[in-house]
Protein backbone atom coordinates (compact mmCIF):
# COMPACT_ATOMS: atom_id res chain seq x y z
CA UNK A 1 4.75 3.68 25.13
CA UNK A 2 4.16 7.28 26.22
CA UNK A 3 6.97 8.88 24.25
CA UNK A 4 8.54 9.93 27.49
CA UNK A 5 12.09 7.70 27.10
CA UNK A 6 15.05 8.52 25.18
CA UNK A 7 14.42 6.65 21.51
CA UNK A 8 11.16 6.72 21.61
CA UNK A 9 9.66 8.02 17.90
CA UNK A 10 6.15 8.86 17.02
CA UNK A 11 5.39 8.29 13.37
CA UNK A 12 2.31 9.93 11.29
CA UNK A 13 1.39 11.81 8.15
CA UNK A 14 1.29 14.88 10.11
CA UNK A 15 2.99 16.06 13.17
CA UNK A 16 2.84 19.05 15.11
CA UNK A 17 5.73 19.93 17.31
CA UNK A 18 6.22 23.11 19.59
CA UNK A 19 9.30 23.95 21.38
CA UNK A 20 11.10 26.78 22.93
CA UNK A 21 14.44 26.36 20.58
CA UNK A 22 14.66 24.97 17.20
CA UNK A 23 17.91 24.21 15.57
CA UNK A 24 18.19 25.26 11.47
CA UNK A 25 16.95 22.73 9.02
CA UNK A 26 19.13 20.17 7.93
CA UNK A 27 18.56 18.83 4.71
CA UNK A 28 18.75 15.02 4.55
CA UNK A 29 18.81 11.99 2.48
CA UNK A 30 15.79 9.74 2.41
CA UNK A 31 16.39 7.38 -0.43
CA UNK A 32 17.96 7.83 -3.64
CA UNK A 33 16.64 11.54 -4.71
CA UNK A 34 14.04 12.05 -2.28
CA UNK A 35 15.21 14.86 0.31
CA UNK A 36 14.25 15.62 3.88
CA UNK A 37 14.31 18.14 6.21
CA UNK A 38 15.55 17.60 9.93
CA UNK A 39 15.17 19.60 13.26
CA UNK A 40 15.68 19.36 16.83
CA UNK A 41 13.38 20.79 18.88
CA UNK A 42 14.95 21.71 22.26
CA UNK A 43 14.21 23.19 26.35
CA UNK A 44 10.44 21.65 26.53
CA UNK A 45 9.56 19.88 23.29
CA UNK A 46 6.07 18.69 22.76
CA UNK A 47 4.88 16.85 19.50
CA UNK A 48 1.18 15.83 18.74
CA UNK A 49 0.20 13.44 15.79
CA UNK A 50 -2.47 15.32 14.01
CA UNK A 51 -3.00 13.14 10.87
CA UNK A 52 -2.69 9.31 11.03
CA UNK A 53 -0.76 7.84 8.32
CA UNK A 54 -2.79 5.33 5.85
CA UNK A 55 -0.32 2.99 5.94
CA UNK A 56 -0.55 2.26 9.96
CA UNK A 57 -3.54 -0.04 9.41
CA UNK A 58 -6.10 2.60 9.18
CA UNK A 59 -8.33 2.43 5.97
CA UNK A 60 -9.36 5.98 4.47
């Protein structure tokens, strides 16, 4: 999976997107009280994992 097809998701503990247009933030729910932010990056979007999460089988 390239990340090239619509649904595709990349997942880490840090990612770093770049984009011509970004919409506002959107505050969402996560679960419970825990509170996220959503964007949508738009007109050539690019995202880059930068930091691995610890929980996708890597140890520390």
């Amino acid at each position: 999976m390239k990340g090239y097809d619509v649904g595709d998701s990349i997942h880490g503990h840090r990612i770093i997107a770049e984009a011509r247009r970004v919409s506002d933030p959107v505050v969402i729910v996560k679960s419970a009280r825990h509170r996220a932010q959503r964007i949508v990056l738009t007109e050539n979007a690019l995202a880059i994992i930068d930091r691995k999460g610890r929980w996708c089988g890597q140890s520390p």
